[in-house]
N, C-alpha and C. Protein backbone atom coordinates (compact mmCIF):
# COMPACT_ATOMS: atom_id res chain seq x y z
N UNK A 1 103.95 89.25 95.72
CA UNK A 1 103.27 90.46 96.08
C UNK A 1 104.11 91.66 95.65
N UNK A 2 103.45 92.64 95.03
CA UNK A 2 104.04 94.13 94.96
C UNK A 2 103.68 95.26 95.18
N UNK A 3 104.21 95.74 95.82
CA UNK A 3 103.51 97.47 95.89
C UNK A 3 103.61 98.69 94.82
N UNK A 4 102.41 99.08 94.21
CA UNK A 4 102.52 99.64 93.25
C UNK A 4 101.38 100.81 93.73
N UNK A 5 101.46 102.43 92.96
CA UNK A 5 101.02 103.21 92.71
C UNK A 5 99.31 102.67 92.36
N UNK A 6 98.59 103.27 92.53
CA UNK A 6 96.49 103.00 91.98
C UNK A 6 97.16 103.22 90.70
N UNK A 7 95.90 102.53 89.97
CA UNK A 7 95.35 102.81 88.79
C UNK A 7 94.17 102.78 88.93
N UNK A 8 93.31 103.54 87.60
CA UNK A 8 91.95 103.82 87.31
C UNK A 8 91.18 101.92 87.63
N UNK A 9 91.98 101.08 86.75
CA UNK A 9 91.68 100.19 86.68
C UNK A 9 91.40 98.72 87.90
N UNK A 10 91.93 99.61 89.02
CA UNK A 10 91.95 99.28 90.38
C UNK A 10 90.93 99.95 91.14
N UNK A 11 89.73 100.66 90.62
CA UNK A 11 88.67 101.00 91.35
C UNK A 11 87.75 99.99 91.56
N UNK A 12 87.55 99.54 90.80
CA UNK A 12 85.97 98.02 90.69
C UNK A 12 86.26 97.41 92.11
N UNK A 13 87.67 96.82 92.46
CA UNK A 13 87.77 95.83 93.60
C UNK A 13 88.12 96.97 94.40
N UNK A 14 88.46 97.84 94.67
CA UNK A 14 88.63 98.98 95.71
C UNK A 14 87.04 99.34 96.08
N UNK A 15 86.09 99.29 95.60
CA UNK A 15 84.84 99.87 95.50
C UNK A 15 83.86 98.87 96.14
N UNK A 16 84.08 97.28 95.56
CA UNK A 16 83.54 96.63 96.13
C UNK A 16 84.40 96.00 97.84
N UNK A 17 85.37 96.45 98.11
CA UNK A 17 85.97 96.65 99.01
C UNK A 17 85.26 97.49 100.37
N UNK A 18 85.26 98.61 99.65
CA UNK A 18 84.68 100.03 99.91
C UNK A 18 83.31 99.64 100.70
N UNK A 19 82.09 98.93 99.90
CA UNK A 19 80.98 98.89 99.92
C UNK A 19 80.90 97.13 100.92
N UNK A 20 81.69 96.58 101.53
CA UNK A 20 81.55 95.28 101.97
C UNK A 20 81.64 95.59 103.56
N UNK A 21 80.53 95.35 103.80
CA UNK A 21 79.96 95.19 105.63
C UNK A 21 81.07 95.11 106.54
N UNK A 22 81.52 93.62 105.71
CA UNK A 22 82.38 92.99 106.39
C UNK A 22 83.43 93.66 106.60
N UNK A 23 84.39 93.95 105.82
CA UNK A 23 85.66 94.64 105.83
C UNK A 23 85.59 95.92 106.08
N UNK A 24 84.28 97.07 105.97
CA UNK A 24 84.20 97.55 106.63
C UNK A 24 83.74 97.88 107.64
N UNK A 25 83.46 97.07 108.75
CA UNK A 25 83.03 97.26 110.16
C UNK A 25 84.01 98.06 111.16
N UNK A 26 85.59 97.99 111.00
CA UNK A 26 86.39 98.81 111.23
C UNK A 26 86.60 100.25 111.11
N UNK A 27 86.28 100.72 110.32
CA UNK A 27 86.48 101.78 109.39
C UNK A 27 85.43 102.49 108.75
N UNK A 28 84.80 102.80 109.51
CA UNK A 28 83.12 103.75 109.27
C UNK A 28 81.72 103.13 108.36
N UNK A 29 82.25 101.68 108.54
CA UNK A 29 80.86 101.35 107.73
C UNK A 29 80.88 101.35 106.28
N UNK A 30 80.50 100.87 105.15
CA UNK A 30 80.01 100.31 104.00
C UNK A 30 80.16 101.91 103.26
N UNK A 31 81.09 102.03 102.32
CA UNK A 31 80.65 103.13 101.84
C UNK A 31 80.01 102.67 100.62
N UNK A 32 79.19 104.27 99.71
CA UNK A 32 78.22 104.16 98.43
C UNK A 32 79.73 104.20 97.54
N UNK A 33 79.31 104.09 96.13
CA UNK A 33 80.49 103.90 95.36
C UNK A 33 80.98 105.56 94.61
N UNK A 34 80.56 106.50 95.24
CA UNK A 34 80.70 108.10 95.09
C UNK A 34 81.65 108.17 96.44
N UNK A 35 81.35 107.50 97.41
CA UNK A 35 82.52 108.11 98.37
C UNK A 35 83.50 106.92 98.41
N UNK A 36 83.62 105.48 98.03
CA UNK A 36 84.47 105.09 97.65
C UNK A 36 85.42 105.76 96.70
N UNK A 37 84.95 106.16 95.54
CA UNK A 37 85.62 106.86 94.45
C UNK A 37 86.62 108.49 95.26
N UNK A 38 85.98 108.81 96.07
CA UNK A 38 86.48 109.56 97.09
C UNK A 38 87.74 109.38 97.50
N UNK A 39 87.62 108.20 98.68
CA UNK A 39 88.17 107.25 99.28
C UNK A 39 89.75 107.70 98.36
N UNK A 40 89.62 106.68 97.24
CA UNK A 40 90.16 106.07 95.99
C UNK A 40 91.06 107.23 95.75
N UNK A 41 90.62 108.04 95.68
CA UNK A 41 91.22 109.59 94.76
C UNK A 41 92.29 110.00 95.83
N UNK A 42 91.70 110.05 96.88
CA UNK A 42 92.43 110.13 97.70
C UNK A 42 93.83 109.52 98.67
N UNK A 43 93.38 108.63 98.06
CA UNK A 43 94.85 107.53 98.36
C UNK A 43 96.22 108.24 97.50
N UNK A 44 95.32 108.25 96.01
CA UNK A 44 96.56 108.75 94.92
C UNK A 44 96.35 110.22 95.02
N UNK A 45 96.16 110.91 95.74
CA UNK A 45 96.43 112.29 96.14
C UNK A 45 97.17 112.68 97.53
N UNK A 46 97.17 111.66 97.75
CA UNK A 46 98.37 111.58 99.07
C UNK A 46 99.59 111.78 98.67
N UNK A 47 100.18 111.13 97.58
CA UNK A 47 101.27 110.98 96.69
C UNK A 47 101.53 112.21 96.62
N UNK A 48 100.62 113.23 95.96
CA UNK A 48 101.37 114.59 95.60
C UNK A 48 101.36 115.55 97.08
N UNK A 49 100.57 115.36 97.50
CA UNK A 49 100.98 116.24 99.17
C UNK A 49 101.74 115.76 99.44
N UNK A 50 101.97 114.67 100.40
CA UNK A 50 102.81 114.24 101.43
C UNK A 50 104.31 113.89 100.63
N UNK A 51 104.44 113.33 99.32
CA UNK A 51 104.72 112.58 99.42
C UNK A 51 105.60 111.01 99.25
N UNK A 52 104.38 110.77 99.58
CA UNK A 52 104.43 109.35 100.37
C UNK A 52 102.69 108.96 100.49
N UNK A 53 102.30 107.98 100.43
CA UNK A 53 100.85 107.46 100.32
C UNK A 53 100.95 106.28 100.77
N UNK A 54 99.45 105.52 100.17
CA UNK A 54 99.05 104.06 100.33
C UNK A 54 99.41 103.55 99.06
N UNK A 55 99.95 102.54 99.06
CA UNK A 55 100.28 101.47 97.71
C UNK A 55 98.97 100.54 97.75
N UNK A 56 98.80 99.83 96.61
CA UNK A 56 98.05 98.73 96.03
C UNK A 56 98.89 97.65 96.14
N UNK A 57 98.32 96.29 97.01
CA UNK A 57 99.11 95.41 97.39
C UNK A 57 98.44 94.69 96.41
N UNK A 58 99.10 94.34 95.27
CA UNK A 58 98.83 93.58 93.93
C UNK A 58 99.59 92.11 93.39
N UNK A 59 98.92 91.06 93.64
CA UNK A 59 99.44 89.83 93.52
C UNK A 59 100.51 89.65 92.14
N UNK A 60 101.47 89.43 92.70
CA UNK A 60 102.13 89.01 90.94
C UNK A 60 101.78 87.97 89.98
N UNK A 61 100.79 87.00 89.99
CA UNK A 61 100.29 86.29 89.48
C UNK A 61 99.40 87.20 88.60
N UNK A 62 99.02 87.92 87.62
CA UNK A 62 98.32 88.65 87.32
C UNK A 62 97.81 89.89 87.58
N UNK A 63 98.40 90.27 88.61
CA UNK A 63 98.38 91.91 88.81
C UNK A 63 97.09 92.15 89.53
N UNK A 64 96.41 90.97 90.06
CA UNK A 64 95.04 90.93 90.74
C UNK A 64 95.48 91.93 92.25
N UNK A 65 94.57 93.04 92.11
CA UNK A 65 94.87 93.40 93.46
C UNK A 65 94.41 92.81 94.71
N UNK A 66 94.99 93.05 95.74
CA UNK A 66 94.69 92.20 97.12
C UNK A 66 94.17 93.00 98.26
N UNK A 67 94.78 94.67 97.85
CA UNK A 67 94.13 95.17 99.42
C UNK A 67 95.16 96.09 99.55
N UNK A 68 95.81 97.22 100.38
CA UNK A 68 96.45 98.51 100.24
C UNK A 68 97.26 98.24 101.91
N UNK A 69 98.27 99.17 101.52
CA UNK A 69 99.48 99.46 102.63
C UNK A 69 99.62 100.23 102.61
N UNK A 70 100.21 101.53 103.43
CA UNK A 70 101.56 102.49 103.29
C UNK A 70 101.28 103.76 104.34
N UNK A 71 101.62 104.47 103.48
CA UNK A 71 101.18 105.79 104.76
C UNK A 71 100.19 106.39 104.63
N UNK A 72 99.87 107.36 106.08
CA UNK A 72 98.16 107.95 105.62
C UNK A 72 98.36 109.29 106.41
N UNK A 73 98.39 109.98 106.49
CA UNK A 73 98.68 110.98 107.04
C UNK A 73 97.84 112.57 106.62
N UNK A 74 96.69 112.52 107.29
CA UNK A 74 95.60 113.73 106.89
C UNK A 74 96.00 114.57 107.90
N UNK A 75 95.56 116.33 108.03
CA UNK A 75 96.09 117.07 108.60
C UNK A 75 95.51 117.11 110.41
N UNK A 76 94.83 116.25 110.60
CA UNK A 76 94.54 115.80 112.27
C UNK A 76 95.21 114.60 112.63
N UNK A 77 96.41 114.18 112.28
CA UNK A 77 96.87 113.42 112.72
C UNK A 77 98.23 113.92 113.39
N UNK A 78 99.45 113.55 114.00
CA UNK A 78 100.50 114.48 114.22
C UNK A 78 101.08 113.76 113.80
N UNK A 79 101.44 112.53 112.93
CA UNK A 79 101.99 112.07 112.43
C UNK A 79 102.10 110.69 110.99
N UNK A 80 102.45 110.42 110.34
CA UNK A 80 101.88 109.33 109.29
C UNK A 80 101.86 107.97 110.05
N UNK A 81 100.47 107.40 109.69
CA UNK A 81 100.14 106.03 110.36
C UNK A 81 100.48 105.00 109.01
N UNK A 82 101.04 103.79 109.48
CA UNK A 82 101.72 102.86 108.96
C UNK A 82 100.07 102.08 108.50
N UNK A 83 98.99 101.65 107.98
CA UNK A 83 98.60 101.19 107.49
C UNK A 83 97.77 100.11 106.33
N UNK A 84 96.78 99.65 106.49
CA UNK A 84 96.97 98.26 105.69
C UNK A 84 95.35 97.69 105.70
N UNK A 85 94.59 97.16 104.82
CA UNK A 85 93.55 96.53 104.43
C UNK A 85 93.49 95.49 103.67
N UNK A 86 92.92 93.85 104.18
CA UNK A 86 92.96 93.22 102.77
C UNK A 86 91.85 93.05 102.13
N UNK A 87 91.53 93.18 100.73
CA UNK A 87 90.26 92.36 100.03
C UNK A 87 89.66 90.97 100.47
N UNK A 88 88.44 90.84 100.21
CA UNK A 88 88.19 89.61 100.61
C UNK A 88 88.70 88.74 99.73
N UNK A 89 88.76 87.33 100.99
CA UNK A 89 89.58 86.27 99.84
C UNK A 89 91.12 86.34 99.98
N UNK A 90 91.94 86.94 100.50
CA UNK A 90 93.09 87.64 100.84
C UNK A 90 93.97 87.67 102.05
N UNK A 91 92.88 87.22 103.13
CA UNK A 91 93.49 87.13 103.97
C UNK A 91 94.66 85.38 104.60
N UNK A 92 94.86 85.51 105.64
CA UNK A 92 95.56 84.35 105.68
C UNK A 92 97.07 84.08 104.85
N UNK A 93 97.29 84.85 104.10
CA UNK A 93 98.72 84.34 103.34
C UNK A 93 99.66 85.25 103.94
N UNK A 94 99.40 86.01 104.37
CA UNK A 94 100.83 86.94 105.32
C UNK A 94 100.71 88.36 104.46
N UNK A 95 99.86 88.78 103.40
CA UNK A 95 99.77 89.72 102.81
C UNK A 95 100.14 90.95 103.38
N UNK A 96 99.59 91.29 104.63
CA UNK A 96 99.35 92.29 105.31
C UNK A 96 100.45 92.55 105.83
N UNK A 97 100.93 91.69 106.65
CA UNK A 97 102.44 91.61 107.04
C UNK A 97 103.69 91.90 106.78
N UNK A 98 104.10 91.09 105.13
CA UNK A 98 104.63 91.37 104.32
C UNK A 98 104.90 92.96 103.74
N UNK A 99 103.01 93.80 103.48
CA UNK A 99 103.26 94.22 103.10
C UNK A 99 103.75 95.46 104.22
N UNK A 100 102.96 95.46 105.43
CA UNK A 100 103.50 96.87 106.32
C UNK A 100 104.90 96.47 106.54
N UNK A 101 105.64 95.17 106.42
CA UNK A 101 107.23 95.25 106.99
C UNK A 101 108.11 95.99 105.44
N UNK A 102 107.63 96.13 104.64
CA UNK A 102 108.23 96.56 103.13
C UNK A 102 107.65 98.15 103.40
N UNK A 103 106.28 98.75 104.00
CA UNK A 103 106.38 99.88 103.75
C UNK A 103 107.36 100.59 105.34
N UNK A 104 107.37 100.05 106.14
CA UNK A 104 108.57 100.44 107.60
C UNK A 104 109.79 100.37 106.54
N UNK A 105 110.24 99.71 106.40
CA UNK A 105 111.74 99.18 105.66
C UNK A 105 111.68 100.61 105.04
N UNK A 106 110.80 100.98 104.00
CA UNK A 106 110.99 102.37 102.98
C UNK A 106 110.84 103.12 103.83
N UNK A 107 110.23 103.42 104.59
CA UNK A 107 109.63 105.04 105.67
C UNK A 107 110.80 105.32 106.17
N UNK A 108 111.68 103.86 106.56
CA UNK A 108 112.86 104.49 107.54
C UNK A 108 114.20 104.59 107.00
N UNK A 109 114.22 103.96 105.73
CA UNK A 109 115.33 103.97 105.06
C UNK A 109 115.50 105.14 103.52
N UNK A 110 114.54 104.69 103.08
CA UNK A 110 114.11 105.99 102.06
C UNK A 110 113.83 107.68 102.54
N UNK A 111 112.45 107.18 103.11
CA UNK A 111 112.12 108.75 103.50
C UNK A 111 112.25 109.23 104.92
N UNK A 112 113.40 108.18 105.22
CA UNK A 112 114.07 108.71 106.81
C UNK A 112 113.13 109.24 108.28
N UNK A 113 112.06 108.66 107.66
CA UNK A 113 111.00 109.23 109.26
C UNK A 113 111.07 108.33 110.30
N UNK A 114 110.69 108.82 111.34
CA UNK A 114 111.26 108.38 112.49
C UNK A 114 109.47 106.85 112.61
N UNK A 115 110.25 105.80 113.66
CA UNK A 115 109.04 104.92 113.70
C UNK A 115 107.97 104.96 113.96
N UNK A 116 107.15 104.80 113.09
CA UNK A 116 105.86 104.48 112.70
C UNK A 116 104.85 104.17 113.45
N UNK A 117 104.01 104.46 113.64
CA UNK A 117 102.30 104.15 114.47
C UNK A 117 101.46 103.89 113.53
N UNK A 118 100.06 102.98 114.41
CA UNK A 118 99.48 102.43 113.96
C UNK A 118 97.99 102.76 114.99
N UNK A 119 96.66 103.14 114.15
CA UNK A 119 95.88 102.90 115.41
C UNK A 119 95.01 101.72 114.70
N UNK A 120 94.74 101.11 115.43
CA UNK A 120 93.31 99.90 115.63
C UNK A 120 92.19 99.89 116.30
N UNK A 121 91.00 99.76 115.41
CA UNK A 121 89.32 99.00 116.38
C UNK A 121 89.90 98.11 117.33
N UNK A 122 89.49 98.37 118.63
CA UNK A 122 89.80 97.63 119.80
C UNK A 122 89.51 96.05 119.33
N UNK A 123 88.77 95.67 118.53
CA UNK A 123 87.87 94.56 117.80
C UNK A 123 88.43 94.01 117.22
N UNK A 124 89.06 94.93 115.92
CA UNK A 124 89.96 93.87 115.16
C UNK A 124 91.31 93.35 115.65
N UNK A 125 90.79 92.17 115.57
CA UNK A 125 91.94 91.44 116.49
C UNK A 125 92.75 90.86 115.29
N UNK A 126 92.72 90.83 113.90
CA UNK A 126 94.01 90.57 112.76
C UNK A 126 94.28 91.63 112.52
N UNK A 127 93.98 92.57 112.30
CA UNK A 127 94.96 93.97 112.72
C UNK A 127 96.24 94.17 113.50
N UNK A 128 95.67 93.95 114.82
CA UNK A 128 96.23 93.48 116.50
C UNK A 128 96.92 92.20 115.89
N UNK A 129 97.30 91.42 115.72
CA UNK A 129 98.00 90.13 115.15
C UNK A 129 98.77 90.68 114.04
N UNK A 130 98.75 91.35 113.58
CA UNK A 130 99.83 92.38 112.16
C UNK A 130 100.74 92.87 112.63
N UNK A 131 100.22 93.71 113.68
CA UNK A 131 100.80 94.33 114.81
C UNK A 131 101.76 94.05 115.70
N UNK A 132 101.26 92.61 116.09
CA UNK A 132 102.24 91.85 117.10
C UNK A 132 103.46 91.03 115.88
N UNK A 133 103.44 90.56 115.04
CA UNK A 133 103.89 90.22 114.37
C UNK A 133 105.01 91.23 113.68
N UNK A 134 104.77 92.88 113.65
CA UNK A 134 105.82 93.66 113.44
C UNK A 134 105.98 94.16 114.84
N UNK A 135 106.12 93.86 115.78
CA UNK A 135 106.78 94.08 116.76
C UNK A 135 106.23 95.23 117.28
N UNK A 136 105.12 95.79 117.67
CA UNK A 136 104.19 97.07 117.51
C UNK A 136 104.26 97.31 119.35
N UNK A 137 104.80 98.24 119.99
CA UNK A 137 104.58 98.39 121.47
C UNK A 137 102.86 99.36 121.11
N UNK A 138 102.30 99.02 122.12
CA UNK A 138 101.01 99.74 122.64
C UNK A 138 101.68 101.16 122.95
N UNK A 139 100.59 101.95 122.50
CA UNK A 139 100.77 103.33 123.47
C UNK A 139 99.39 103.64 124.50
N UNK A 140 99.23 104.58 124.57
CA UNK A 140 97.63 105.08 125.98
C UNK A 140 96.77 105.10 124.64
N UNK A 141 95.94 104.73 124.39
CA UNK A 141 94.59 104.16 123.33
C UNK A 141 94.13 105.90 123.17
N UNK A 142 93.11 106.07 121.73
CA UNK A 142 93.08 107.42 121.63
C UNK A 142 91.56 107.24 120.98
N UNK A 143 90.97 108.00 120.37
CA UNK A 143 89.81 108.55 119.52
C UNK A 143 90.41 109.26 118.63
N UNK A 144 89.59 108.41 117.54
CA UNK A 144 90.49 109.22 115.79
C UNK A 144 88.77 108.87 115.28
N UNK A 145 88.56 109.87 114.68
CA UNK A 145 87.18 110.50 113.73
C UNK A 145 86.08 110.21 114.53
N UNK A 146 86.14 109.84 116.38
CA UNK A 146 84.98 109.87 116.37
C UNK A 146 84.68 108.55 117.40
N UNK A 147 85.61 107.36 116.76
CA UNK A 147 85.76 106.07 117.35
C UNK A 147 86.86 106.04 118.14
N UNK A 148 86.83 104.63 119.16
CA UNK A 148 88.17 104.47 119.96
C UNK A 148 88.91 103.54 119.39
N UNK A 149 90.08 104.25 119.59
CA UNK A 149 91.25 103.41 118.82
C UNK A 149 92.45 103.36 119.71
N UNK A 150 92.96 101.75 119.50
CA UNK A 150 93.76 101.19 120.41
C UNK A 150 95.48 102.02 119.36
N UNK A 151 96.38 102.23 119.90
CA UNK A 151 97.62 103.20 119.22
C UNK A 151 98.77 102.09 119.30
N UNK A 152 99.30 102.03 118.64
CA UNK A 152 100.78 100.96 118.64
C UNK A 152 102.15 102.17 117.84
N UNK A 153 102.93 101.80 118.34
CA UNK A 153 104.30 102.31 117.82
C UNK A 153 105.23 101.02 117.33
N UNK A 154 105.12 101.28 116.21
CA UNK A 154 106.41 100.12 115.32
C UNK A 154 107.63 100.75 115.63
N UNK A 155 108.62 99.27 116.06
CA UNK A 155 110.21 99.05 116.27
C UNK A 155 110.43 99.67 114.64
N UNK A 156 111.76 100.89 114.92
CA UNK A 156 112.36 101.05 113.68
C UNK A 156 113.00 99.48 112.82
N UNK A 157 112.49 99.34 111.58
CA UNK A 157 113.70 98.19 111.34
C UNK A 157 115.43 98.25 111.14
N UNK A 158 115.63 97.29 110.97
CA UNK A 158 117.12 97.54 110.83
C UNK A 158 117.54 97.10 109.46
């Protein structure tokens, strides 16, 4: 697995990502492939504000992408959320895991910010299992865009 910067060429599976029921039931529902492309732009426009962004969690076997990590941080938040999605087909190998313990490792060692939060659909419970797996304490649960969302604070690593 590697974390790498978008490319153009990483929209098709970002899009059909974007547009899947399934994966998005969390996260506002199925988008059209105009606000995916949105979505998309916006990941790699994080980079020049913040930054710091979401990476493309891209299999090294061919550079097949798998699904995104890193930071997200829009101006209603008070702080950057540690984040993560996989493609279908993707899940089950520790992807997710792997990849939020590699983007903590950089947040706190690179760009020196203090530890990391996370919010979650009360629902998704492999989210919540990502979570427990990086060592994530609960905080008092909040509303972010609208929905309720359960809040975790990640252990700095060492």
């Amino acid at each position: 697995m590697i974390l790498r910067r978008w490319r153009n060429e990483d929209f098709p599976a970002y899009a059909a990502f974007a547009a899947d029921r399934e994966r998005m039931r969390y996260l506002g529902g199925p988008r059209e492939e105009w606000e995916a492309w949105t979505a998309f732009a916006a990941m790699s426009g994080e980079w020049s504000l913040n930054g710091y962004g979401i990476f493309a969690i891209a299999v090294k076997e061919g550079d097949q992408v798998a699904g995104y990590a890193g930071l997200w941080k829009p101006p209603y938040i008070d702080e950057p959320e540690l984040a993560w999605g996989l493609y279908a087909g993707f899940e089950g190998n520790g992807f997710a895991t792997e990849a939020a313990r590699r983007v903590q490792i950089w947040a706190a060692h690179e760009l020196r910010l203090p530890p990391l939060m996370s919010f979650v659909h009360p629902e998704n419970l492999a989210s919540q299992a990502v979570i427990k797996r990086l060592g994530g304490v609960p905080l008092p649960p909040t509303t972010l865009r609208g929905e309720p969302r359960l809040r975790f604070r990640h252990i700095l690593p060492t």
